[in-house]
C-alpha atoms as a PDB file:
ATOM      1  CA  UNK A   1     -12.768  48.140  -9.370  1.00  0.00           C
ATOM      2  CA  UNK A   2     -15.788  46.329 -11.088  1.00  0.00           C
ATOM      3  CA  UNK A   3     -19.138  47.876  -9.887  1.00  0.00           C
ATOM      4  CA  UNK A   4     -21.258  45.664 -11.127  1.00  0.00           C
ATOM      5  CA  UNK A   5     -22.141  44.098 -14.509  1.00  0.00           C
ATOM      6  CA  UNK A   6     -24.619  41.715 -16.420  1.00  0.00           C
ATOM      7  CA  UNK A   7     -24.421  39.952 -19.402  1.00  0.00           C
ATOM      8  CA  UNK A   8     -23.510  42.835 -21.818  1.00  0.00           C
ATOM      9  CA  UNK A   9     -22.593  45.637 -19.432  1.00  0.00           C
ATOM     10  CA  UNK A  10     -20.095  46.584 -17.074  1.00  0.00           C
ATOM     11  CA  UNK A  11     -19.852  49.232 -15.163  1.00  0.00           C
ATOM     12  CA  UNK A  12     -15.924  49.692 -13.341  1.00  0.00           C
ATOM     13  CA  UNK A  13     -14.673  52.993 -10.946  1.00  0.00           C
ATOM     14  CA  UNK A  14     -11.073  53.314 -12.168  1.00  0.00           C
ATOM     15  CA  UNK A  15      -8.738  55.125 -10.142  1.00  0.00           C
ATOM     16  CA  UNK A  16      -5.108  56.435 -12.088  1.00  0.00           C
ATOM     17  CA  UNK A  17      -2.631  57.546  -9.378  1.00  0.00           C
ATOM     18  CA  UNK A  18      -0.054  60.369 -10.462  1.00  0.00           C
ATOM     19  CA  UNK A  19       2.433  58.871 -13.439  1.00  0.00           C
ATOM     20  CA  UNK A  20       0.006  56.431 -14.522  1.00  0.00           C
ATOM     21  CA  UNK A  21      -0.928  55.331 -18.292  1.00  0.00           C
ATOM     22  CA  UNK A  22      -2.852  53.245 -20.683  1.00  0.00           C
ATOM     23  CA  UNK A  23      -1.186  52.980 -24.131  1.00  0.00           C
ATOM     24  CA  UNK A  24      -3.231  53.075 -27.479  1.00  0.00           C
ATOM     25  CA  UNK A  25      -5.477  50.186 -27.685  1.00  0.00           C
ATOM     26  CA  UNK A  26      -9.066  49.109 -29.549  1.00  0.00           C
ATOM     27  CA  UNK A  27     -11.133  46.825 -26.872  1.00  0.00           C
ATOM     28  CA  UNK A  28     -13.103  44.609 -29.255  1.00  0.00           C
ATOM     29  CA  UNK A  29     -15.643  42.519 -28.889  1.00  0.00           C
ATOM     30  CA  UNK A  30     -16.124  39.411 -31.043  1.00  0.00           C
ATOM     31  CA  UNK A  31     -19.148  39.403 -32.856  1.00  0.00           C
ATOM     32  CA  UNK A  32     -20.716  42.996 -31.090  1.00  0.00           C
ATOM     33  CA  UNK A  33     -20.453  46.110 -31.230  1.00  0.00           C
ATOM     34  CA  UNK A  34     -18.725  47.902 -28.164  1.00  0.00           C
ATOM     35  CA  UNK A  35     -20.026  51.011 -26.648  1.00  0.00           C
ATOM     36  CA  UNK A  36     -18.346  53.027 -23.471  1.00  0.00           C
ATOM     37  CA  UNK A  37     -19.156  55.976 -21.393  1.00  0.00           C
ATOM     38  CA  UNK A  38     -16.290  57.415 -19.311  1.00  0.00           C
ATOM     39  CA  UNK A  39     -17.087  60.214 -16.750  1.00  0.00           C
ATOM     40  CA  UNK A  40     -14.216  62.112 -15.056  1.00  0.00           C
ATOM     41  CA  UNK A  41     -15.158  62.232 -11.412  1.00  0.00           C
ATOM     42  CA  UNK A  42     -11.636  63.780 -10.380  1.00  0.00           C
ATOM     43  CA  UNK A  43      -8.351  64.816 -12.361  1.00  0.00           C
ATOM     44  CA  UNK A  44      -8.401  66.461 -15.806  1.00  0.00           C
ATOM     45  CA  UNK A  45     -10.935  65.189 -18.506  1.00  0.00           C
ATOM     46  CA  UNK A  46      -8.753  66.126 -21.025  1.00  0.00           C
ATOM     47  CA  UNK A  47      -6.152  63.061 -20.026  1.00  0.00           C
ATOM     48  CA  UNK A  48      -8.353  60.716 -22.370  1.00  0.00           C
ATOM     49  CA  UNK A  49      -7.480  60.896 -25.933  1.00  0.00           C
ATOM     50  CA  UNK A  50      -9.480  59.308 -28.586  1.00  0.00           C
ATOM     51  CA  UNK A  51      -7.768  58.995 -31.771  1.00  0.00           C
ATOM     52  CA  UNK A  52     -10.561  59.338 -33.730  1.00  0.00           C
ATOM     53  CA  UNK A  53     -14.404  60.578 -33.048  1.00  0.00           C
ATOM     54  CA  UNK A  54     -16.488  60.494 -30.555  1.00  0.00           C
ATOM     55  CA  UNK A  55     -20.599  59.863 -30.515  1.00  0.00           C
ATOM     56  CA  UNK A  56     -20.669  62.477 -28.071  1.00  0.00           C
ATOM     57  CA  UNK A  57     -18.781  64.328 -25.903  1.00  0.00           C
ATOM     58  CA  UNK A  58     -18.785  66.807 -23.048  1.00  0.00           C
ATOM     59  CA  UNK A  59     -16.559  68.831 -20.485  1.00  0.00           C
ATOM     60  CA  UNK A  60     -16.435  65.771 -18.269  1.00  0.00           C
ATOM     61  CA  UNK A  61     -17.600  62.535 -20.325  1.00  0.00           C
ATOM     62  CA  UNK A  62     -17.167  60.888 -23.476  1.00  0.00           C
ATOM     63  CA  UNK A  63     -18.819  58.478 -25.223  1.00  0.00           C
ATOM     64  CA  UNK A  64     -17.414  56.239 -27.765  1.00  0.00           C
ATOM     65  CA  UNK A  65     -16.775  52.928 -29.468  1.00  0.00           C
ATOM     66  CA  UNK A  66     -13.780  51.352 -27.746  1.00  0.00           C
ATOM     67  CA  UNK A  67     -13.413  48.261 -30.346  1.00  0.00           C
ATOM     68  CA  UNK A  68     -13.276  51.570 -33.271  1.00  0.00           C
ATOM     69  CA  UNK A  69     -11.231  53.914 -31.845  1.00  0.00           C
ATOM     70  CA  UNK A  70      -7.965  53.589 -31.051  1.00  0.00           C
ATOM     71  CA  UNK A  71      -7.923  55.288 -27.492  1.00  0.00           C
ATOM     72  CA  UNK A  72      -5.440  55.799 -24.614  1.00  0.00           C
ATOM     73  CA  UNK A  73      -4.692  57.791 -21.115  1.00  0.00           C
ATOM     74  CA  UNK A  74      -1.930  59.901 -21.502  1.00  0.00           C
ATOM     75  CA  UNK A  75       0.222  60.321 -17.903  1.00  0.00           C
ATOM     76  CA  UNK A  76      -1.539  61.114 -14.808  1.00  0.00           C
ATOM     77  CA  UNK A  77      -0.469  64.280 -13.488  1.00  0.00           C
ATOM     78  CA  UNK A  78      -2.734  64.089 -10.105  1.00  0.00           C
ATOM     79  CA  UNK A  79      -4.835  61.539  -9.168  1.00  0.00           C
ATOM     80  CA  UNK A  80      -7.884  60.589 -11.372  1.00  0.00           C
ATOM     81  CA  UNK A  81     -11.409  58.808 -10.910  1.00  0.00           C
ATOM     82  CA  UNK A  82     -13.455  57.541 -14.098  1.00  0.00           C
ATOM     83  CA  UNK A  83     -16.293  55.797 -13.920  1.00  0.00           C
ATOM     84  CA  UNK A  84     -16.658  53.738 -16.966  1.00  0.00           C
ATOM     85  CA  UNK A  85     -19.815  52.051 -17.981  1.00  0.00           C
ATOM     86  CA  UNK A  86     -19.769  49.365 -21.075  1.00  0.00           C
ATOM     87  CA  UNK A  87     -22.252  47.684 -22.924  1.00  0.00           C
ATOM     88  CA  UNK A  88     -22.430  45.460 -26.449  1.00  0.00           C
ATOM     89  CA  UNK A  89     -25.175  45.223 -28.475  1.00  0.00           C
ATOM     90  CA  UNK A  90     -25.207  42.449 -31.506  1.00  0.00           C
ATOM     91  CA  UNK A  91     -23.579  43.654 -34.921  1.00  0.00           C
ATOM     92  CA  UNK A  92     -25.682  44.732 -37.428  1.00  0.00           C
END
């Protein structure tokens, strides 16, 4: 469910029922660079795997460059809530 958003953000509540998944996948943005913050409000943090580093990470939350990293949600094995907030910022 979209939040909200503005011209370079977004900001989405994402609910995964149980058997759920996202396969491996870059977002990218033409032109931008691509930044996301994904907080685990329910279900285990550990479901989102990044397959390669993060800028910064924590128990619950991850930060990260979607359009670098290949990333995906492995199954759901009880219901999960992310909130997931996005922004761009011009390549340098």
């Amino acid at each position: 469910m979209l939040l909200a958003e503005g011209g370079s953000w977004d900001c989405y509540l994402l609910r995964f029922p149980v058997g759920s998944h996202v396969p491996t996948h870059h977002d990218p943005v033409r032109g931008r660079r691509h930044f996301r913050l994904n907080v685990t409000l329910r279900g285990a943090p550990e479901s989102v795997e990044l397959l390669g580093p993060a800028i910064a990470r924590g128990h619950r939350w991850v930060l990260f460059r979607p359009d670098v990293v290949s990333h995906r949600l492995a199954p759901v094995e009880r219901p999960r809530l992310e909130l997931s907030i996005g922004w761009t910022r011009p390549a340098s």
